[in-house]
Structure formats: C-alpha cells, structure tokens
N, C-alpha and C. Protein backbone atom coordinates (compact mmCIF):
# COMPACT_ATOMS: atom_id res chain seq x y z
N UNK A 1 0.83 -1.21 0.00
CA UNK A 1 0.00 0.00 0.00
C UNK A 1 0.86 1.26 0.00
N UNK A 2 2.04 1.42 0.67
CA UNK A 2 2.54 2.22 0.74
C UNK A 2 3.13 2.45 -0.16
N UNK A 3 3.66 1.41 -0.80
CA UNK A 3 4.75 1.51 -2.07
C UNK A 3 3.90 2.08 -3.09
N UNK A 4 2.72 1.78 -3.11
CA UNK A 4 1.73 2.16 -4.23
C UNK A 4 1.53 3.89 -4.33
N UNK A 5 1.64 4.10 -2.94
CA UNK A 5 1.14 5.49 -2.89
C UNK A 5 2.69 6.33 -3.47
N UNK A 6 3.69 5.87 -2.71
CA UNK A 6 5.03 6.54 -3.01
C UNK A 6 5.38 6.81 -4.54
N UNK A 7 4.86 5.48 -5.79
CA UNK A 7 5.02 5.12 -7.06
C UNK A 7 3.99 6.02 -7.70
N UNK A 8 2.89 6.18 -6.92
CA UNK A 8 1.71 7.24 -7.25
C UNK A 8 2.22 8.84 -6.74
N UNK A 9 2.94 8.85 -6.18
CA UNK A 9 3.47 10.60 -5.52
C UNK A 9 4.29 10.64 -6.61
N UNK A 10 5.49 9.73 -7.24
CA UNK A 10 6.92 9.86 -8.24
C UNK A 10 5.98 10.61 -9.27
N UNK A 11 5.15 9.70 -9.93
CA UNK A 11 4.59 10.37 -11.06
C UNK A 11 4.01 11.66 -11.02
N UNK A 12 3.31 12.15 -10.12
CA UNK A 12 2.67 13.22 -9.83
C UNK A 12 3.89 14.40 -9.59
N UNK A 13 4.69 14.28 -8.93
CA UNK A 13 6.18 14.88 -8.97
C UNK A 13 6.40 15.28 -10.66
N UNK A 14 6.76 13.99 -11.42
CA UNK A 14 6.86 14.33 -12.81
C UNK A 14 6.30 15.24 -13.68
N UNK A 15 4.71 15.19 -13.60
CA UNK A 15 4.30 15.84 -14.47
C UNK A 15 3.83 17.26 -13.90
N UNK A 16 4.52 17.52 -12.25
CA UNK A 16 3.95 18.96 -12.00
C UNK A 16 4.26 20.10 -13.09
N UNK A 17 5.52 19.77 -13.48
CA UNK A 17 6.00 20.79 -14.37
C UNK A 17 5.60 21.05 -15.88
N UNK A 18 4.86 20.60 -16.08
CA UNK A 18 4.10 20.64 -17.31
C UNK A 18 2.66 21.00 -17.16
N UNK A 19 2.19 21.24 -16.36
CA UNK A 19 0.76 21.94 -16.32
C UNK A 19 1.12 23.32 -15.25
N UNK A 20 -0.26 23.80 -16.02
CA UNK A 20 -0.26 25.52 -15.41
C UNK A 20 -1.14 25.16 -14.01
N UNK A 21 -0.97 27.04 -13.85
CA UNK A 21 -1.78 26.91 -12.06
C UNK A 21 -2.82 26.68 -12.29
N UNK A 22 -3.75 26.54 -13.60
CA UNK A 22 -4.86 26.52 -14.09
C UNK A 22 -5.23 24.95 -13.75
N UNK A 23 -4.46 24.03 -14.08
CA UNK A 23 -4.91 22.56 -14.40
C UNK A 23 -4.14 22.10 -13.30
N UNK A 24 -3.78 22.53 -12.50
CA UNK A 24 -2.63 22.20 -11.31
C UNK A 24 -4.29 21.43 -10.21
N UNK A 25 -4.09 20.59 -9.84
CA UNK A 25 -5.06 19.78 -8.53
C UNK A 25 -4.28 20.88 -7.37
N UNK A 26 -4.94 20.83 -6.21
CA UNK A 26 -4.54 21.37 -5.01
C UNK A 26 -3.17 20.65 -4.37
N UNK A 27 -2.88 19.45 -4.72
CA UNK A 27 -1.76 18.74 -4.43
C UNK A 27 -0.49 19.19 -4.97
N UNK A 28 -0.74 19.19 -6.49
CA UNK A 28 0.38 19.67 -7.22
C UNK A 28 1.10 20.92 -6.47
N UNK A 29 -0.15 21.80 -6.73
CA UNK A 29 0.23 23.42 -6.16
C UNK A 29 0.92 23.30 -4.90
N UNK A 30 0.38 22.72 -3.89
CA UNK A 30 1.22 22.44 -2.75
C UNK A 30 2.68 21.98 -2.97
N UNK A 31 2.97 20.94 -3.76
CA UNK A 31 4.41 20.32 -4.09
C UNK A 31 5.51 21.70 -4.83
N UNK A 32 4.28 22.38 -5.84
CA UNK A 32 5.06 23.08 -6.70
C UNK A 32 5.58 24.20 -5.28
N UNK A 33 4.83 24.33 -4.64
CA UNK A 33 6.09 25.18 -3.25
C UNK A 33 6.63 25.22 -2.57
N UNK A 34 6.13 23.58 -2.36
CA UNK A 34 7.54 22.83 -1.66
C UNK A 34 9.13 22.86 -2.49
N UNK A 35 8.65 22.87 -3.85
CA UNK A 35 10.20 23.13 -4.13
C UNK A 35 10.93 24.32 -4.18
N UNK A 36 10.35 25.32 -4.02
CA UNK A 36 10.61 26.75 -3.77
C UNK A 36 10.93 26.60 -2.47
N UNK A 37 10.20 26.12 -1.44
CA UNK A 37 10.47 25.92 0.04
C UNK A 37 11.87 26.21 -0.02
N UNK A 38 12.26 24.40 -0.71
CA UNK A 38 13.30 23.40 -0.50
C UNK A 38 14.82 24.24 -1.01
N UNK A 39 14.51 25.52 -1.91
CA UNK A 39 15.75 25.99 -2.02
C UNK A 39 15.93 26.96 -1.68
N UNK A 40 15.00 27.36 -0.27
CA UNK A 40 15.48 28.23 0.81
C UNK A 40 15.99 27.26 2.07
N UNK A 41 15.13 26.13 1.70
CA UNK A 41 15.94 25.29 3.10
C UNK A 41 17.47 24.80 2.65
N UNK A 42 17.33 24.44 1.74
CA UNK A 42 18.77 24.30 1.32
C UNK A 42 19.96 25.43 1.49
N UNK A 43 19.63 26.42 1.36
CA UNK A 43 20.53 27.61 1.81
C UNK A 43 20.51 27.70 3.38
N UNK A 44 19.55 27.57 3.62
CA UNK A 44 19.72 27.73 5.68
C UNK A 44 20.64 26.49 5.90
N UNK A 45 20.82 25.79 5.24
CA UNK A 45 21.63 24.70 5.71
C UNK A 45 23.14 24.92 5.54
N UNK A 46 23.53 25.14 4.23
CA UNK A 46 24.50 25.98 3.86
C UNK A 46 24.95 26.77 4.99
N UNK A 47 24.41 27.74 5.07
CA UNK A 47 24.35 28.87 6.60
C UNK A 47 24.32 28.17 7.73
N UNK A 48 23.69 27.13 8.18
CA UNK A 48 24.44 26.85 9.20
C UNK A 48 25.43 25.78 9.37
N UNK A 49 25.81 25.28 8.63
CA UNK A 49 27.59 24.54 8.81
C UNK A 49 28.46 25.53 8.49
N UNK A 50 28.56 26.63 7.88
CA UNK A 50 29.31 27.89 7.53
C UNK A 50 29.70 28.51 9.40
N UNK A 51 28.23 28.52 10.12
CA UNK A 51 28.17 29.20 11.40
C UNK A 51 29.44 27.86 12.14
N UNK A 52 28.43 26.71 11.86
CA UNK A 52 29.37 25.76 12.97
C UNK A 52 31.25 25.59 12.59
N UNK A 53 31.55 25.61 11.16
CA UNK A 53 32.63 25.44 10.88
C UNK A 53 33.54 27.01 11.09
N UNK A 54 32.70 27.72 11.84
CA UNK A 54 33.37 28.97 11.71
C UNK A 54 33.71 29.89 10.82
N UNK A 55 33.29 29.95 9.69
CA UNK A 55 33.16 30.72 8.60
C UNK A 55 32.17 31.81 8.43
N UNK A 56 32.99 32.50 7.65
CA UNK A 56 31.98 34.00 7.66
C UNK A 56 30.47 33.31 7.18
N UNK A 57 29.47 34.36 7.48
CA UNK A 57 28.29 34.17 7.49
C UNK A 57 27.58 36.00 7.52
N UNK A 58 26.73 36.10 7.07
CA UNK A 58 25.74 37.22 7.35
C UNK A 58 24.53 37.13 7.71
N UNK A 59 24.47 37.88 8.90
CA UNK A 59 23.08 37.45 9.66
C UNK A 59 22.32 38.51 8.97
N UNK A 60 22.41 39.25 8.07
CA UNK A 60 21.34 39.73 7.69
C UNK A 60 20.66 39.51 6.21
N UNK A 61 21.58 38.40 5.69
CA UNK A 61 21.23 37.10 4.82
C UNK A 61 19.71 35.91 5.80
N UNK A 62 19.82 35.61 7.19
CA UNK A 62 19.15 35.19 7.69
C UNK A 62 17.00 35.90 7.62
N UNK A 63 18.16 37.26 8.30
CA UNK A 63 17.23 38.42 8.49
C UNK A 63 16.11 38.47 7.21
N UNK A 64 16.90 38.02 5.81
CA UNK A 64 16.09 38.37 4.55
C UNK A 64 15.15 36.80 4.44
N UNK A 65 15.99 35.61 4.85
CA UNK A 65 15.35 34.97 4.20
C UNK A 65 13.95 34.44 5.61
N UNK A 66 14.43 34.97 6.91
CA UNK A 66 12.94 34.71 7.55
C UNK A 66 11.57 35.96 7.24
N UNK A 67 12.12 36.90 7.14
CA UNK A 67 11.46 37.78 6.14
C UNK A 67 10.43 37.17 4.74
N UNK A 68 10.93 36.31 4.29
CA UNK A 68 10.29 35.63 3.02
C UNK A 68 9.41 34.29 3.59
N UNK A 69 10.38 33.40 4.77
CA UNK A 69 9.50 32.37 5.30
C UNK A 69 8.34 32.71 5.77
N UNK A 70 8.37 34.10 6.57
CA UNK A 70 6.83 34.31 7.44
C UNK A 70 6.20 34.25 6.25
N UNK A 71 6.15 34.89 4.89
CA UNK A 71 5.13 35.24 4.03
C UNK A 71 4.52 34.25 3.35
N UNK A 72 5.89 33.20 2.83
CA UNK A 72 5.52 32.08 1.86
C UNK A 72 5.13 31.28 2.40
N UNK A 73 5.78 30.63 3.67
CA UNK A 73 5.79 29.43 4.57
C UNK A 73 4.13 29.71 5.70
N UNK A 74 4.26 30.86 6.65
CA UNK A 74 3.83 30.99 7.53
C UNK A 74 2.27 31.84 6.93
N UNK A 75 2.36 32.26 5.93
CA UNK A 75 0.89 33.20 6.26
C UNK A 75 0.33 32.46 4.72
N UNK A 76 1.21 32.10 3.45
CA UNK A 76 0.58 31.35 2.26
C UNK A 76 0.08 30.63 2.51
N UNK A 77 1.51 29.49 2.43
CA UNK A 77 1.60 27.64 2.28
C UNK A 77 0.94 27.22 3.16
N UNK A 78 1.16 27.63 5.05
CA UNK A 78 0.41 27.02 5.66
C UNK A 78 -1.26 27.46 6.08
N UNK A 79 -1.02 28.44 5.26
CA UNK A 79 -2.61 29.61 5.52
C UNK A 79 -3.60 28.40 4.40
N UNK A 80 -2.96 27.89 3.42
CA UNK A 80 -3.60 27.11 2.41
C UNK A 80 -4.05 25.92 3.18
N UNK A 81 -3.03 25.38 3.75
CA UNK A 81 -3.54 23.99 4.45
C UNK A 81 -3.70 24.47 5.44
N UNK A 82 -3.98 25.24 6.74
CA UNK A 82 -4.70 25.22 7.62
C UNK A 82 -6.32 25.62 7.67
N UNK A 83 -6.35 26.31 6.87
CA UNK A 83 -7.34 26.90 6.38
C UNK A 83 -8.21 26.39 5.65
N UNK A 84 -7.55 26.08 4.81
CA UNK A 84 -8.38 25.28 3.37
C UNK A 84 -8.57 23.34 3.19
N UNK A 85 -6.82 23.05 2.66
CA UNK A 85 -6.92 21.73 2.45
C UNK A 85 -7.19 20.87 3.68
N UNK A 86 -6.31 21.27 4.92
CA UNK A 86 -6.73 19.86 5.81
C UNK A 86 -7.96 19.95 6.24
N UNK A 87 -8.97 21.03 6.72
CA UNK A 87 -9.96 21.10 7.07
C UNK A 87 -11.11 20.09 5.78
N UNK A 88 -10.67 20.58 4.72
CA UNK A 88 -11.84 19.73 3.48
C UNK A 88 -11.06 18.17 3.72
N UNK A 89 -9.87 17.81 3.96
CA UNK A 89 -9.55 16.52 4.37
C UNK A 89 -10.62 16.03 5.25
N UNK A 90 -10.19 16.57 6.52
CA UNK A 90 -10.96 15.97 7.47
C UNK A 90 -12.26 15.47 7.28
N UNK A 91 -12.92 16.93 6.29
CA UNK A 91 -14.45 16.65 6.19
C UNK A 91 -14.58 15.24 5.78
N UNK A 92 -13.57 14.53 4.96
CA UNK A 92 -13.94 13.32 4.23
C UNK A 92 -14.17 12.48 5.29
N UNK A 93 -13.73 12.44 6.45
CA UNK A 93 -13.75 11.78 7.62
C UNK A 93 -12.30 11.12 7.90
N UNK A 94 -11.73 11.69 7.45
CA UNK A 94 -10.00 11.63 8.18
C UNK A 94 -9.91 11.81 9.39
N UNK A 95 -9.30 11.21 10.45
CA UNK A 95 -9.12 11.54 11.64
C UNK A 95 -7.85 12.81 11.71
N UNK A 96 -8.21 14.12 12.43
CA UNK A 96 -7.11 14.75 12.45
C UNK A 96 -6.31 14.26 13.88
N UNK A 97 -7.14 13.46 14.65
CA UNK A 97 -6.59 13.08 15.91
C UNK A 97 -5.34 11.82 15.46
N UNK A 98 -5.41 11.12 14.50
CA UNK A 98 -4.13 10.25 14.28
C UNK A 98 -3.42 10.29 12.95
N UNK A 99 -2.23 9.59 13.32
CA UNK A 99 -1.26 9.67 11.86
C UNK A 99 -1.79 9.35 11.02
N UNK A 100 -1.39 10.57 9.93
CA UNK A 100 -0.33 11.32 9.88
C UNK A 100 -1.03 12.95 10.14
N UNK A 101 -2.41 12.92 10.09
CA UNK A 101 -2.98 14.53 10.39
C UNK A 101 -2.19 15.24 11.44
N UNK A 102 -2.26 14.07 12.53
CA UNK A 102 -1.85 14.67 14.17
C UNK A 102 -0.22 15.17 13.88
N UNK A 103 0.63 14.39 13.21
CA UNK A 103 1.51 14.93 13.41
C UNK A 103 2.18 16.16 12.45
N UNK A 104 1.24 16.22 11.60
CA UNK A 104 0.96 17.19 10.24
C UNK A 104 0.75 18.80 11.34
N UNK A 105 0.22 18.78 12.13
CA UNK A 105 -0.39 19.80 13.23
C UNK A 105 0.93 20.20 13.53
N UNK A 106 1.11 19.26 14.27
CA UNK A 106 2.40 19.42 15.46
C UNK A 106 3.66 20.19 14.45
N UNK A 107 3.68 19.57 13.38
CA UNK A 107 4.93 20.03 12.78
C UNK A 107 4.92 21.04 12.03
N UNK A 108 3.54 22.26 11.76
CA UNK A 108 3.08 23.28 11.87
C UNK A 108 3.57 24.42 13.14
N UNK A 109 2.94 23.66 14.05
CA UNK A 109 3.32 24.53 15.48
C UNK A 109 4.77 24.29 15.96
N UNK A 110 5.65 23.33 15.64
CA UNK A 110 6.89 23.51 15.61
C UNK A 110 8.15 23.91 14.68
N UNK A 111 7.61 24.81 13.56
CA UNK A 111 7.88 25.45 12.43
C UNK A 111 8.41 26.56 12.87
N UNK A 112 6.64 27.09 13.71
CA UNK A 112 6.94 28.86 14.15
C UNK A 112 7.71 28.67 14.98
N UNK A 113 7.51 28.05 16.19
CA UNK A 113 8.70 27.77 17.30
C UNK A 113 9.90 28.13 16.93
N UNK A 114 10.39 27.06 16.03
CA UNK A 114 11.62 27.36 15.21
C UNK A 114 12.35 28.32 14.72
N UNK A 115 11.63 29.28 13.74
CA UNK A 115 11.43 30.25 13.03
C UNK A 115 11.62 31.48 14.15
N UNK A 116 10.50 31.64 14.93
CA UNK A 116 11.01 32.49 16.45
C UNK A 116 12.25 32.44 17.06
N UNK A 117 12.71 31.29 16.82
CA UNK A 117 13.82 30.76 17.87
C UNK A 117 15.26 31.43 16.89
N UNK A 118 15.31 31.20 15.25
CA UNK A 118 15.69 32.15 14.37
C UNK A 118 16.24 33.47 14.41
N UNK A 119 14.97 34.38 14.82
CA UNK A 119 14.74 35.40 14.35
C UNK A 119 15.32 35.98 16.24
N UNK A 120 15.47 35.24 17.31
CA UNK A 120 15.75 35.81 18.20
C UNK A 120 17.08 35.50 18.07
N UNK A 121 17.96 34.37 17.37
CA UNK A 121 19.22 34.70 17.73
C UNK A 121 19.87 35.71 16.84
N UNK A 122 19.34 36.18 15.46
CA UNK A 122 19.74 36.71 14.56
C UNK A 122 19.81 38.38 15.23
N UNK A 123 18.79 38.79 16.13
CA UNK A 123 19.35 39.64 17.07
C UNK A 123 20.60 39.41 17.95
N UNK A 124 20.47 38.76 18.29
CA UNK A 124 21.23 38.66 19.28
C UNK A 124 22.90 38.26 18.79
N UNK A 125 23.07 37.92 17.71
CA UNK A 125 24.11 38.04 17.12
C UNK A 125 24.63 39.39 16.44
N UNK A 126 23.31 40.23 15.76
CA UNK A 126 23.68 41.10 15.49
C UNK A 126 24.28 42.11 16.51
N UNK A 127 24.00 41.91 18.15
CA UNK A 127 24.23 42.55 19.07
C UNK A 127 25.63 42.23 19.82
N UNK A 128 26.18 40.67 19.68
CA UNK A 128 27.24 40.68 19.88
C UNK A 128 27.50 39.69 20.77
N UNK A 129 26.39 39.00 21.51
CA UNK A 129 25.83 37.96 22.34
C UNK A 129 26.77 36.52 22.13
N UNK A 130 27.06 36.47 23.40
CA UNK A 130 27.92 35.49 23.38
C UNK A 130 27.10 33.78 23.25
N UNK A 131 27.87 32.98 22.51
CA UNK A 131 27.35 31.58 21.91
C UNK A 131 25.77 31.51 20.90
N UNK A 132 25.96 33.03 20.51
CA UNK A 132 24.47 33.55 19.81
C UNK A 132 24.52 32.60 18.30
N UNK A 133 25.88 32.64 17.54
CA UNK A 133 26.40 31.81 16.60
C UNK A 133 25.71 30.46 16.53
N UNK A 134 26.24 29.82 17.41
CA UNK A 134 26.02 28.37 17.76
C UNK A 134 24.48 28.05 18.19
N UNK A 135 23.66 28.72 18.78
CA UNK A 135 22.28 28.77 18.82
C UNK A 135 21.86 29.09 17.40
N UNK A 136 21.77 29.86 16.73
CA UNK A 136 21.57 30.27 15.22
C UNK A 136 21.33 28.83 14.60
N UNK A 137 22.75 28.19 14.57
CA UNK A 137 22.91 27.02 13.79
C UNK A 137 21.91 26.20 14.17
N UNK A 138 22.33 25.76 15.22
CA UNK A 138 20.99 24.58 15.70
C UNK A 138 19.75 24.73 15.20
N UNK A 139 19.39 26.39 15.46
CA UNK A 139 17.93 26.68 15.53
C UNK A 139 17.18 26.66 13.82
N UNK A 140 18.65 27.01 12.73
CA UNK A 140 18.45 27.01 11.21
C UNK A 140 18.14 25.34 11.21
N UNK A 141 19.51 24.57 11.89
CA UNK A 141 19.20 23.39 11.37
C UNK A 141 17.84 22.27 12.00
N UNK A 142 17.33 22.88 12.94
CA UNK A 142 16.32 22.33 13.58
C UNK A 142 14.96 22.48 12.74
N UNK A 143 15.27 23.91 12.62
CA UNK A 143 13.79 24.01 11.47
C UNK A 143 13.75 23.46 10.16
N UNK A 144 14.75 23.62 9.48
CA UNK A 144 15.00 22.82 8.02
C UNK A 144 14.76 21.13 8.26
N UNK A 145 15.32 20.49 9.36
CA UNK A 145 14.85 19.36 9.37
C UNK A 145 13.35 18.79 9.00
N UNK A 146 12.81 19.71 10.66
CA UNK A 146 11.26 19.98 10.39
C UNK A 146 10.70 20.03 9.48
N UNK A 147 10.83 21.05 8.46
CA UNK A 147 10.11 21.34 7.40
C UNK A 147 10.65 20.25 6.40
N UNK A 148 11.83 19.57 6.45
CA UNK A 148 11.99 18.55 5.57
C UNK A 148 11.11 17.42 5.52
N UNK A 149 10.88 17.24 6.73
CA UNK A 149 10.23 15.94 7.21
C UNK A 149 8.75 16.17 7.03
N UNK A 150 8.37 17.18 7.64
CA UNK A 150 6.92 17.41 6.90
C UNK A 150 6.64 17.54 5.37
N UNK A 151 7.24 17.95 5.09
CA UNK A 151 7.03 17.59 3.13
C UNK A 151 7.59 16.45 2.72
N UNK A 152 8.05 15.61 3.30
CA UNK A 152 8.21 14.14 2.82
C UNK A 152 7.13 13.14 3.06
N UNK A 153 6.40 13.73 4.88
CA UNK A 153 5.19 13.27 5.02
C UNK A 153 4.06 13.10 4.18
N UNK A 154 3.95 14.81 3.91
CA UNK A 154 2.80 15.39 2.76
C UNK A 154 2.80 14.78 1.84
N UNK A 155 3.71 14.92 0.77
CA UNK A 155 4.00 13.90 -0.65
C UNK A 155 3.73 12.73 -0.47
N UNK A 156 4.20 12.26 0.20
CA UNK A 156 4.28 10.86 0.66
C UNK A 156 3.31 9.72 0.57
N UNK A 157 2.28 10.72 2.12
CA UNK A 157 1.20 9.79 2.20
C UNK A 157 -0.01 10.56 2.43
N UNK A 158 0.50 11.69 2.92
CA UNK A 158 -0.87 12.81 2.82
C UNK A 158 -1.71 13.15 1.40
N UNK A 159 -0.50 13.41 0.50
CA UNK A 159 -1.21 14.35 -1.15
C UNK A 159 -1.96 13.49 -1.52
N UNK A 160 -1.56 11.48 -1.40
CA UNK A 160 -2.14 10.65 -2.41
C UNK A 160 -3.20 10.36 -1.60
N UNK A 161 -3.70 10.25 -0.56
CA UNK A 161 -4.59 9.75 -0.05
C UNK A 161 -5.85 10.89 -0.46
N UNK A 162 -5.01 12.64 -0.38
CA UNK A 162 -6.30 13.51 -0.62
C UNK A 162 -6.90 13.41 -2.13
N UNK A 163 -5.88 12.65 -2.83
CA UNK A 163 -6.41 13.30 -4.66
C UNK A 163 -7.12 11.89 -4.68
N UNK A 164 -6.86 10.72 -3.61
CA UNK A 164 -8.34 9.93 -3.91
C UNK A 164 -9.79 10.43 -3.10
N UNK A 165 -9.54 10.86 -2.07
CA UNK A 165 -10.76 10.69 -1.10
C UNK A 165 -11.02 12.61 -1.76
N UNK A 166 -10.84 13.15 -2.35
CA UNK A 166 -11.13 15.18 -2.89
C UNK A 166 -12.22 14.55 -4.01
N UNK A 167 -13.10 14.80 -4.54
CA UNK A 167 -13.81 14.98 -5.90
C UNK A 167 -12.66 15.81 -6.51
N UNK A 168 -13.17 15.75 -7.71
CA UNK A 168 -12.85 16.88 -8.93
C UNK A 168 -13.52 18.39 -8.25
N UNK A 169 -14.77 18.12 -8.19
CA UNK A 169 -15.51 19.78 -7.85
C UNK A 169 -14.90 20.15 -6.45
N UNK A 170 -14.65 19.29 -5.55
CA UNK A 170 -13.86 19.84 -4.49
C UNK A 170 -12.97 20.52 -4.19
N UNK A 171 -12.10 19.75 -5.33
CA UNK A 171 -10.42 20.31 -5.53
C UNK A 171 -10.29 21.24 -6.78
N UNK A 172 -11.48 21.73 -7.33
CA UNK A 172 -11.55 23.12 -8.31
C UNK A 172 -11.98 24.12 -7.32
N UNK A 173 -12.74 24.11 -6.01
CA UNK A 173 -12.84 24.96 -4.96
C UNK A 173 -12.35 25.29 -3.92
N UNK A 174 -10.89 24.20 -3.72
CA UNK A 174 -10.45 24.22 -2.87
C UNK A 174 -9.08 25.11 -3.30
N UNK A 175 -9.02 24.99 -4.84
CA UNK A 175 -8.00 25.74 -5.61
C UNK A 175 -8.39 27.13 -5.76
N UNK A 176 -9.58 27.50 -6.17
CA UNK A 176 -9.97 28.85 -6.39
C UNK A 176 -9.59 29.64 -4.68
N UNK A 177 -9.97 28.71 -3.74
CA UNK A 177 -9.64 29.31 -1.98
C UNK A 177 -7.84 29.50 -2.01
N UNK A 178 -7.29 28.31 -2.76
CA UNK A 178 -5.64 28.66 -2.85
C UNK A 178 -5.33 30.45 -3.33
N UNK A 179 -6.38 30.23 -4.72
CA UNK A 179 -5.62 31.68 -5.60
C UNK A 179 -6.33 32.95 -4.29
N UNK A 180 -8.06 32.67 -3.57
CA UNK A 180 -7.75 33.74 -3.28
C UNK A 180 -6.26 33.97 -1.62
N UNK A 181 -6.08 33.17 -1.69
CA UNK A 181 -4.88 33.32 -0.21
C UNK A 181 -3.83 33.75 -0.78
N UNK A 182 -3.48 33.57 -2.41
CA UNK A 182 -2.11 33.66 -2.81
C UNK A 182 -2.35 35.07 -3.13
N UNK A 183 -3.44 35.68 -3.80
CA UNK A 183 -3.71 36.98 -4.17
C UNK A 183 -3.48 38.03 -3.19
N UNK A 184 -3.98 37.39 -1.58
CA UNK A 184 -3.64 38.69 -0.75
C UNK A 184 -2.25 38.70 0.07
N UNK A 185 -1.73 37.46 -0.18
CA UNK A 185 -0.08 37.51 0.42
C UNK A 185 1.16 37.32 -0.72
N UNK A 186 0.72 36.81 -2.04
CA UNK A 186 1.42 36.92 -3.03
C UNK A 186 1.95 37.83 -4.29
N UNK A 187 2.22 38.61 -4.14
CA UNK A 187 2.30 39.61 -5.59
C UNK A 187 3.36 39.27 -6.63
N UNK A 188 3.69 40.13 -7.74
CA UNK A 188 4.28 39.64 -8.90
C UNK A 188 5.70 40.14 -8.11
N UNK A 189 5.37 41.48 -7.82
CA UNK A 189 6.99 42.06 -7.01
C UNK A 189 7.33 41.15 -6.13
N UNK A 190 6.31 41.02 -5.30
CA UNK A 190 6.99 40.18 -4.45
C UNK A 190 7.76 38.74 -4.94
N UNK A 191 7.08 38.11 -5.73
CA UNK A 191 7.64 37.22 -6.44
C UNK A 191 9.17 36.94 -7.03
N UNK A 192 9.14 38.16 -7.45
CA UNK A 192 10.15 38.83 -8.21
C UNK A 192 11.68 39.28 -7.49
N UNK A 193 11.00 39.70 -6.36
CA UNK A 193 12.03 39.71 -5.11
C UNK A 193 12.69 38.78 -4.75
N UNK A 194 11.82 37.51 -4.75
CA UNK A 194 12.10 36.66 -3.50
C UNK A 194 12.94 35.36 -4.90
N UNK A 195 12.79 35.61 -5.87
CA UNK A 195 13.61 34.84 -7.18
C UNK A 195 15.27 35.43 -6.91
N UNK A 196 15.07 36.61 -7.01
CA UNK A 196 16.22 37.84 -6.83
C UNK A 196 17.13 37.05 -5.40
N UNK A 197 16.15 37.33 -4.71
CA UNK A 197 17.20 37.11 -3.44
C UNK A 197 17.79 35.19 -3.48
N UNK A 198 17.05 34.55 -3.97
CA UNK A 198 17.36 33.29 -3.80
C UNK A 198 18.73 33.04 -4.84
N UNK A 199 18.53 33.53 -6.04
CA UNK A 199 19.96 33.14 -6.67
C UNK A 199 20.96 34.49 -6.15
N UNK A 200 20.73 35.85 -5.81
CA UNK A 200 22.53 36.15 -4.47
C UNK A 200 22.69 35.03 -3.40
N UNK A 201 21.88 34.45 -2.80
CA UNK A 201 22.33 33.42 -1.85
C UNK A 201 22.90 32.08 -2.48
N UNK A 202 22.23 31.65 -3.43
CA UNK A 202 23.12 30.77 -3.69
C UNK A 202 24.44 30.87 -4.76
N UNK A 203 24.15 32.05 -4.73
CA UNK A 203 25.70 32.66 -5.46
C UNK A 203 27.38 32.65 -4.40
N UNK A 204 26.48 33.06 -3.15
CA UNK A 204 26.66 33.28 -2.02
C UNK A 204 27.35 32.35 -1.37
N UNK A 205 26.56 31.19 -0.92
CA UNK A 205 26.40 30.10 -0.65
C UNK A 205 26.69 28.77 -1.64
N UNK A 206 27.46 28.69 -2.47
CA UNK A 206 27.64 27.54 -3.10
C UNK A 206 27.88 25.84 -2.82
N UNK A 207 27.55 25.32 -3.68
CA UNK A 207 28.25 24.26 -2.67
C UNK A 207 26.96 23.28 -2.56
C-alpha cells in the first residue's frame, strides 16, 4: 500500500511541471512550493555549517530569508492547508486526531517555534551575544529538518490519499480558496524579489 502510494506521488512529482496553475489539482500546487520551500531550506543549511565550521556568514542574509519564510511558509503555504486543504480533508472523515494529520499539526506549530527561535538569535548576534552563533545554527538546522520531514510526510502519504478521497468539484474549490490566499499575500513584485534574493544566496552560498 505504501509503495503504491510513493510510485503514485513519483509520477505526480513528474508531471507537475508541465501543467499551469490553471490545471494544477490542489496537491500539485502544494508540491510546486515545496520546491521553492526546498531551495530556501537548502541555503539555511548551507548557513548553518558555515556558522558551525566557523566561517563568515551574514546574519542579515538570515534576516532576509525569515522575512520571506513568514510570508511564503507561515501566512501562504500554511494559511492554504490550515485553512483550506486539511480542514476539506478531514471533512472526508479523516481523523485529524491520528497519523499522519496529528503529526501534520504538530509540525506546523513547531515550524513557528523554530522560526522564532531564528529570528531571536539573529538579534542577538547582530548585538554581539555570546554563543548567539552556535544557537543560530541549531535553531536554522532544527527548522530545516522539520520542514523537511513534513514535506516528505505530505507527498508521501498525505497528497495521495487527498487526490483519492477530494472529488474533482472539491479540488476546483479548494484551488480557487488557494488563488484567493495567494492573491492577498502573493504579488508579482513580491515574487520577483524573493527569485532575486534566492539566486545572491546561492551565489553566495555555493556548494
């Protein structure tokens, strides 16, 4: 069963890139920002073995890219599924009380944790705070884990289970609720920005 679903996620992976936001299912769209996620998490990672190996670093490289997580991560991506997709899950009669919903939650609320935990040492480095460095790291690499592991979940065993148990008319309304969330936290500038800043960092950040 599982293998089925994983062999059923590969393909769906494949052909995201060939359809528009138009013909995109609510699953796709979700994946298609997980990979945008994935190459900001990939740079926080970068950034923090740079911190642990002692190498220069700029905390106000940090500063920019939690700046972009609250928007994409914290008020979009998860504004979409808290809001929208898991709730029409549940309706199907999914338990949100057990795996994998329950821990789909948890690893939501230990995102921001994270992300907070971030954004306080990135002060506190900028201030001069002693072992502020070494907290940074942990706290980059604690959240990137997180968020790794929850989108391996999602794909995994969450997306395939929703694109059987969603109708078609479900998941054309559950998409139109995507565009309007992306419309009031997404813009073209903003877009445009956040492309910008991702290739200086990994210009930056190589490797």
């Amino acid at each position: 069963m599982i293998e089925a679903l994983r062999n059923k996620n590969e393909k769906l992976n494949k052909s995201i890139y060939i359809k528009s936001n138009k013909t995109m299912t609510p699953t796709e769209n979700l994946i298609k920002e997980h990979q945008e996620i994935n190459e900001l998490l990939e740079i926080m990672s970068k950034i923090a073995a740079k911190i642990k190996s002692k190498d220069v670093f700029y905390p106000n490289d940090v500063e920019e890219i939690i700046d972009y997580l609250i928007i994409i991560i914290d008020k979009s991506h998860h504004g979409k599924e808290d809001e929208v997709f898991y709730p029409e899950l549940i309706s199907t009669g999914i338990s949100k009380e057990a795996e994998p919903l329950s821990l789909i939650n948890y690893e939501h609320t230990l995102a921001k944790r994270y992300l907070k935990e971030i954004s306080s040492c990135v002060v506190n480095c900028k201030i001069g705070n002693d072992f502020s460095g070494e907290l940074l790291a942990d706290s980059l690499t604690n959240y990137v884990v997180v968020i790794q592991n929850h989108i391996k979940r999602e794909e995994e065993f969450v997306f395939p289970i929703a694109n059987e148990v969603l109708s078609t008319e479900k998941q054309n309304e559950i998409l139109q609720r995507f565009e309007h969330i992306d419309q009031q936290n997404i813009t073209h500038s903003f877009l445009d920005r956040f492309n910008k800043l991702v290739n200086k960092l990994k210009s930056k950040y190589p490797g």
